[in-house]
PDB file of N, CA and C in Angstrom:
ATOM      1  N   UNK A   1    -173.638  78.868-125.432  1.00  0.00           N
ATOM      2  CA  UNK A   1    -174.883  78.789-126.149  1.00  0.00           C
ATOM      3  C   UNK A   1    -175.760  77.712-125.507  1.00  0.00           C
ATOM      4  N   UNK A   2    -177.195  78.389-125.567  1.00  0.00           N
ATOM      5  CA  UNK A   2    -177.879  77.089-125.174  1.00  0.00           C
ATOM      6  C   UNK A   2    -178.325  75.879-125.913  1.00  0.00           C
ATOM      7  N   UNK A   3    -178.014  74.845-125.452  1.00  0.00           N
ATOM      8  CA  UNK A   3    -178.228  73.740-126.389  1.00  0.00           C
ATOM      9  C   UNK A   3    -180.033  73.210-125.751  1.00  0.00           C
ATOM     10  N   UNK A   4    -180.057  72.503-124.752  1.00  0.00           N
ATOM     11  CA  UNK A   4    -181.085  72.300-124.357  1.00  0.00           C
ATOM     12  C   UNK A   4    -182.026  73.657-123.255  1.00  0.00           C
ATOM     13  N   UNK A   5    -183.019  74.342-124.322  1.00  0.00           N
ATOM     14  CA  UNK A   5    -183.839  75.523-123.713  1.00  0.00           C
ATOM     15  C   UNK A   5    -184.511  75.161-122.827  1.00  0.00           C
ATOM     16  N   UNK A   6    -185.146  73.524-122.440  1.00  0.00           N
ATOM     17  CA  UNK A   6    -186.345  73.355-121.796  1.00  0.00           C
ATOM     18  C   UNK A   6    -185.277  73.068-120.254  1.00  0.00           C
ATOM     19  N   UNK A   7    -184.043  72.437-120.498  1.00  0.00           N
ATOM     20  CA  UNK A   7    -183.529  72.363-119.126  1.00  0.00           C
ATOM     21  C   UNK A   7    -182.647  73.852-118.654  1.00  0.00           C
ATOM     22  N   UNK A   8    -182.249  74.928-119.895  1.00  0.00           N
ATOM     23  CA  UNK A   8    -181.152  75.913-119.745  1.00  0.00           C
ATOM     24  C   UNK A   8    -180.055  75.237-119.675  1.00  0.00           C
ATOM     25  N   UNK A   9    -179.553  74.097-120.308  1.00  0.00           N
ATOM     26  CA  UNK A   9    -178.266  73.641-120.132  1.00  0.00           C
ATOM     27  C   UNK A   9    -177.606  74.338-121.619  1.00  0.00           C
ATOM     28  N   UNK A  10    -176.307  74.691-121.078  1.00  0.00           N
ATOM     29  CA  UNK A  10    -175.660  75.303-122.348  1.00  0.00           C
ATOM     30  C   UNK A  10    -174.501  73.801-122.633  1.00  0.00           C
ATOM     31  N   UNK A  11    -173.795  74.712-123.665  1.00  0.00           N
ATOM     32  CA  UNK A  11    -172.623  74.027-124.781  1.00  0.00           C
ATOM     33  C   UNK A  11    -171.539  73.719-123.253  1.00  0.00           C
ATOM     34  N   UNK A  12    -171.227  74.739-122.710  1.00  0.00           N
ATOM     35  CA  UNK A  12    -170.008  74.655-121.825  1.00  0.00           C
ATOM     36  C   UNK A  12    -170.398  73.560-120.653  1.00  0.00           C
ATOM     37  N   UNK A  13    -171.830  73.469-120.161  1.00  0.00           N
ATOM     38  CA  UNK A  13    -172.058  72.790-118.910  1.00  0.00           C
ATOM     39  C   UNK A  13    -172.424  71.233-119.677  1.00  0.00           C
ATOM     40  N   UNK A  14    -172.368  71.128-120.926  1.00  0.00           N
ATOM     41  CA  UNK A  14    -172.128  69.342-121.465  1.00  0.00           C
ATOM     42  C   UNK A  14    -170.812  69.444-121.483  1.00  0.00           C
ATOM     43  N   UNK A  15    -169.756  70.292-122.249  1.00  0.00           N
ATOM     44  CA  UNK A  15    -168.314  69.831-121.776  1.00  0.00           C
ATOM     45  C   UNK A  15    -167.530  69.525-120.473  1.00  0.00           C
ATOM     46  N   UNK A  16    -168.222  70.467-119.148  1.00  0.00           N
ATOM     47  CA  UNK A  16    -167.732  70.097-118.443  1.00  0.00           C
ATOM     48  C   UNK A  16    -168.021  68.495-117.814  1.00  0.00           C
ATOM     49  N   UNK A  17    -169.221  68.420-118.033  1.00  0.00           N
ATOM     50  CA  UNK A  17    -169.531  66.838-117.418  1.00  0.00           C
ATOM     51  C   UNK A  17    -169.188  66.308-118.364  1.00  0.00           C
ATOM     52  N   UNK A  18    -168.864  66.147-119.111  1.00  0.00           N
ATOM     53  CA  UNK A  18    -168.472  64.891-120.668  1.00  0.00           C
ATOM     54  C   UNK A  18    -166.732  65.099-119.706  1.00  0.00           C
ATOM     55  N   UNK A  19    -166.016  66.386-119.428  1.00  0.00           N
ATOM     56  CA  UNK A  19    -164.758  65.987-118.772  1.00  0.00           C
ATOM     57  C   UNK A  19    -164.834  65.653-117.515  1.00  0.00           C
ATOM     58  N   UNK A  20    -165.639  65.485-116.564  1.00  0.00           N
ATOM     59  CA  UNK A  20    -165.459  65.054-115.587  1.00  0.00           C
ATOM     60  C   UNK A  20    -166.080  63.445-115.431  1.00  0.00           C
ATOM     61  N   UNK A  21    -166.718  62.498-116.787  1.00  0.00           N
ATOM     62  CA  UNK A  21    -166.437  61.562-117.200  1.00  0.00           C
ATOM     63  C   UNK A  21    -167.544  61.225-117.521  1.00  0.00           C
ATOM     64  N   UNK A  22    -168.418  61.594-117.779  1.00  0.00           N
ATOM     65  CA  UNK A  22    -170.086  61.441-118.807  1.00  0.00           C
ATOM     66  C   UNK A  22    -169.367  60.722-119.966  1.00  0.00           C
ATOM     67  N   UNK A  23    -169.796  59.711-120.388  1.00  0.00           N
ATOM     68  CA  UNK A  23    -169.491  59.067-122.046  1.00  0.00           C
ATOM     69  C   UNK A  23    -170.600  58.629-122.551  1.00  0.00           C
ATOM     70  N   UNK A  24    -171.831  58.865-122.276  1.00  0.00           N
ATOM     71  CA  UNK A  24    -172.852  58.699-123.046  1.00  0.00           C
ATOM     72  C   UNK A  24    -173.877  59.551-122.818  1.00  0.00           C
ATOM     73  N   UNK A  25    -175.549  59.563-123.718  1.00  0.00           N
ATOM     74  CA  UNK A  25    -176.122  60.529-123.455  1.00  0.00           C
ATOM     75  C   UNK A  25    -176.833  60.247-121.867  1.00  0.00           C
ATOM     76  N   UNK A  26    -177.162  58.986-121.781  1.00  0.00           N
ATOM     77  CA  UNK A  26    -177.868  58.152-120.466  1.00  0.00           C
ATOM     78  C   UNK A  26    -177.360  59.557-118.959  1.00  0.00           C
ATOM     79  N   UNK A  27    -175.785  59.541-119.328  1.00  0.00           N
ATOM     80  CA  UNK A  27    -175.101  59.832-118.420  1.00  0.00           C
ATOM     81  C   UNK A  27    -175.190  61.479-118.132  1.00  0.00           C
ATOM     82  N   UNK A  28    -175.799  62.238-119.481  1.00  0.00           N
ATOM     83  CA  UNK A  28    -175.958  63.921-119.792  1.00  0.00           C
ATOM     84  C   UNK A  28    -177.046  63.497-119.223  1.00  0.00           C
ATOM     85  N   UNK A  29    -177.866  62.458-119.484  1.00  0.00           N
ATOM     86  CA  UNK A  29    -179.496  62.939-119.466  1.00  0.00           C
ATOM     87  C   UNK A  29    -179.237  62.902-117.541  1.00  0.00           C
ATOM     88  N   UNK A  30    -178.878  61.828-116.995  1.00  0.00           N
ATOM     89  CA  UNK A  30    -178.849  62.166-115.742  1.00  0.00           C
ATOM     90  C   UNK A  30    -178.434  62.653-114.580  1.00  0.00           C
ATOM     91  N   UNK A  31    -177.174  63.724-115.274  1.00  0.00           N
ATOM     92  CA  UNK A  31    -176.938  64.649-114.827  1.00  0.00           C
ATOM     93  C   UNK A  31    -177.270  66.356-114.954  1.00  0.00           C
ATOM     94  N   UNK A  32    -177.371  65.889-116.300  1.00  0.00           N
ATOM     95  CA  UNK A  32    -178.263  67.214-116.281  1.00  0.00           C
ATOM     96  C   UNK A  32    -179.496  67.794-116.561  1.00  0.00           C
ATOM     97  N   UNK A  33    -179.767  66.650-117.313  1.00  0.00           N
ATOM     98  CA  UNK A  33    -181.506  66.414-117.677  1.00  0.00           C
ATOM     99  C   UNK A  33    -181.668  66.499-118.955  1.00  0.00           C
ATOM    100  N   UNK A  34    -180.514  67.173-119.869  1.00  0.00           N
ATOM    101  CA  UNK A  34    -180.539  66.944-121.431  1.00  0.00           C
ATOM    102  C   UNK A  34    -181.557  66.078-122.146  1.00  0.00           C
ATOM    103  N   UNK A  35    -182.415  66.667-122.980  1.00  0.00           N
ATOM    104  CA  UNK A  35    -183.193  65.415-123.805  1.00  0.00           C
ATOM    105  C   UNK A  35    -184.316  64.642-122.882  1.00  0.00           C
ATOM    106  N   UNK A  36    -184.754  65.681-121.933  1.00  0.00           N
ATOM    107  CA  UNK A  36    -185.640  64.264-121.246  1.00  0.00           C
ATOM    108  C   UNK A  36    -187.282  65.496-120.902  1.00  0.00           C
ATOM    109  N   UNK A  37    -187.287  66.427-121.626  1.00  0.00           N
ATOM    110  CA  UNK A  37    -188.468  66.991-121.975  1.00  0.00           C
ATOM    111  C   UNK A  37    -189.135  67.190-123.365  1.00  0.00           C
ATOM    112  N   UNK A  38    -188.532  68.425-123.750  1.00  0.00           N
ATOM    113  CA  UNK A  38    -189.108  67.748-125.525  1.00  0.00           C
ATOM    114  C   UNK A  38    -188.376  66.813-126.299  1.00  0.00           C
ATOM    115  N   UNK A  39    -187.239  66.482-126.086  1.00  0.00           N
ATOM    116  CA  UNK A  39    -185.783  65.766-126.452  1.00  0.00           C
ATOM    117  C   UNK A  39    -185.411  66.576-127.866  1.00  0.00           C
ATOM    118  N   UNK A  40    -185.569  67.610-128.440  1.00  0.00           N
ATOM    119  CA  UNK A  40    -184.955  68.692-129.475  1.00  0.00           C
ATOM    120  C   UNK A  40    -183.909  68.800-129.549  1.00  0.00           C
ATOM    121  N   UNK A  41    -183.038  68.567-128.334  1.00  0.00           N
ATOM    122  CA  UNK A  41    -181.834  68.910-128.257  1.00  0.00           C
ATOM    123  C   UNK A  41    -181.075  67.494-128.358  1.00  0.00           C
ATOM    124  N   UNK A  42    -181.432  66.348-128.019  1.00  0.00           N
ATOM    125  CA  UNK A  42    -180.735  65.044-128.211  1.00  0.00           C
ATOM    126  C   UNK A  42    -179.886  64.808-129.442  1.00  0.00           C
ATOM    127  N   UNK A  43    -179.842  65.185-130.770  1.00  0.00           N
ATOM    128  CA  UNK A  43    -179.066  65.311-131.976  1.00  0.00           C
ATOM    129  C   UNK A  43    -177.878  66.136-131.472  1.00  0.00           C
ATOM    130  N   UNK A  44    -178.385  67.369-130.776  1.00  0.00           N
ATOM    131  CA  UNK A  44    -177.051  68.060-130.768  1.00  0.00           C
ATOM    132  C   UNK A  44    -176.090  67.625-129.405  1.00  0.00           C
ATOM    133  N   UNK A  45    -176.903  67.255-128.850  1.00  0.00           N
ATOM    134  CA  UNK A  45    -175.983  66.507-127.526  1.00  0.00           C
ATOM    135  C   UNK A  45    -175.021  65.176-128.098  1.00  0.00           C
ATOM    136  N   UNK A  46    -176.120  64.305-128.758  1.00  0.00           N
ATOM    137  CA  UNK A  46    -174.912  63.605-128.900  1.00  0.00           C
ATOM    138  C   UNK A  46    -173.850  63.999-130.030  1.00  0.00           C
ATOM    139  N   UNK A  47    -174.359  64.970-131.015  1.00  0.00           N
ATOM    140  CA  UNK A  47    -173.225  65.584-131.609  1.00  0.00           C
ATOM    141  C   UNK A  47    -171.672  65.931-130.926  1.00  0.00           C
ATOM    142  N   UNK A  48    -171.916  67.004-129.737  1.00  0.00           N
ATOM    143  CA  UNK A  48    -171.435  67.109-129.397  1.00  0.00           C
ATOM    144  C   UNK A  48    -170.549  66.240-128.238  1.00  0.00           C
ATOM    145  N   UNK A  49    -171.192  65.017-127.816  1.00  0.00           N
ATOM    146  CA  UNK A  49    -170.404  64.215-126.900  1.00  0.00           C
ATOM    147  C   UNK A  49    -169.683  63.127-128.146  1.00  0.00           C
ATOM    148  N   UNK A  50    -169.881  63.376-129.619  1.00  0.00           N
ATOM    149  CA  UNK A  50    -168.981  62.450-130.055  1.00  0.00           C
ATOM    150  C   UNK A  50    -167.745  63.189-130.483  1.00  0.00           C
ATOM    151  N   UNK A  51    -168.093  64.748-130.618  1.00  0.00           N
ATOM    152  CA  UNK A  51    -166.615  65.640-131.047  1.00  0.00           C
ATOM    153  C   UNK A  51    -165.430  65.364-129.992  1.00  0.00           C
ATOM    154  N   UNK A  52    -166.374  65.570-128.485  1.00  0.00           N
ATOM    155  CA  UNK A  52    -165.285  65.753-127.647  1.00  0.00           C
ATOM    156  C   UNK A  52    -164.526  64.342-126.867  1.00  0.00           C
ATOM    157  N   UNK A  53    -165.874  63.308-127.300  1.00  0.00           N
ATOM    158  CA  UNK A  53    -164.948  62.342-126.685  1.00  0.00           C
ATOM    159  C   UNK A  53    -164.087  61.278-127.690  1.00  0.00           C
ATOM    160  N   UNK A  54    -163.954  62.077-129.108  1.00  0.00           N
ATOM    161  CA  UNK A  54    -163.336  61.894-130.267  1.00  0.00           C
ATOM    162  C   UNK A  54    -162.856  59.688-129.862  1.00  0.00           C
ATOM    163  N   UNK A  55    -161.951  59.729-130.174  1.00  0.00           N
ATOM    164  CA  UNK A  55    -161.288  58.291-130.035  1.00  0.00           C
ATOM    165  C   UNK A  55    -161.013  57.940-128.494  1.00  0.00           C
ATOM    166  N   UNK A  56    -161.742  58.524-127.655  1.00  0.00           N
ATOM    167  CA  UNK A  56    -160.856  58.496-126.408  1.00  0.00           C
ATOM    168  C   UNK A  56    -161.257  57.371-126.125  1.00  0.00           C
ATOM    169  N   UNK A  57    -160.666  56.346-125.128  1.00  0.00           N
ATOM    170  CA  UNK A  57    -160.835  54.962-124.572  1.00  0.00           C
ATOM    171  C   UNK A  57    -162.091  54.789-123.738  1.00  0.00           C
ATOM    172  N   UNK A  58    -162.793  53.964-123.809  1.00  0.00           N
ATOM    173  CA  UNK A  58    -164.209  54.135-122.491  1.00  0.00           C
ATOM    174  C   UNK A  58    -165.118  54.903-123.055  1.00  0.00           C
ATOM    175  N   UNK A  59    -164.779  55.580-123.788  1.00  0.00           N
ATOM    176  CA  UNK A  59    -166.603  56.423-124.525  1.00  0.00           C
ATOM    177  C   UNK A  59    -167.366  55.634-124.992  1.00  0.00           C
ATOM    178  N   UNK A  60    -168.769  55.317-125.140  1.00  0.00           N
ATOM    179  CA  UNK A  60    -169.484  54.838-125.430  1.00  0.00           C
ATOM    180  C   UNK A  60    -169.963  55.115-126.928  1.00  0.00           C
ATOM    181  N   UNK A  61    -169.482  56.409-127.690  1.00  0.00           N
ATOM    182  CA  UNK A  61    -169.304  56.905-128.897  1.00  0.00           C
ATOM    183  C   UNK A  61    -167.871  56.368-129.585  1.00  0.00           C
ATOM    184  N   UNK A  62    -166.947  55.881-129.353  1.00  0.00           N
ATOM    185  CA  UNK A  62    -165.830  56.130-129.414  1.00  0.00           C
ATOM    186  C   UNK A  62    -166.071  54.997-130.827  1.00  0.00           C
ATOM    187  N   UNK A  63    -165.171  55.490-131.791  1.00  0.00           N
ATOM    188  CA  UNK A  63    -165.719  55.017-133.147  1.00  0.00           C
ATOM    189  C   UNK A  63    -166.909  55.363-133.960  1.00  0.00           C
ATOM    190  N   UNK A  64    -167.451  55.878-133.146  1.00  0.00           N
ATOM    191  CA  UNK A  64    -169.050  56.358-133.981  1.00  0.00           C
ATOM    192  C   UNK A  64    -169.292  57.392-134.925  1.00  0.00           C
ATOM    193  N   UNK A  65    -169.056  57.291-136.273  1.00  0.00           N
ATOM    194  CA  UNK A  65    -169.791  58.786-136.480  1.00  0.00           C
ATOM    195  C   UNK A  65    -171.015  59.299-137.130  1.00  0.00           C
TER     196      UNK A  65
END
């Protein structure tokens, strides 16, 4: 699904960079550009980078909810 329409970034292409070690949005926004045109999608980005990087060590979410 697409999360951010203005870049075409979907649900699957934030998981893969959140696993190949993105822990904040700084780190979506500059890899993939997430949130850095209308920013609409910034709620659901970081939604989703706090599901997946749940308690993990080094997230910048880690504790947050």
């Amino acid at each position: 699904m697409y999360v951010c329409v203005c870049q075409a970034v979907t649900d699957k292409q934030i998981s893969a960079t959140i696993a190949q070690g993105a822990t904040t949005l700084q780190a979506l926004r500059n890899e993939l550009g997430v949130g850095t045109c209308c920013g609409k999608c910034a709620r659901d980005v970081r939604s989703q980078l706090r599901q997946e990087c749940g308690g993990r060590s080094g997230c910048a979410c880690a504790g947050r909810n």
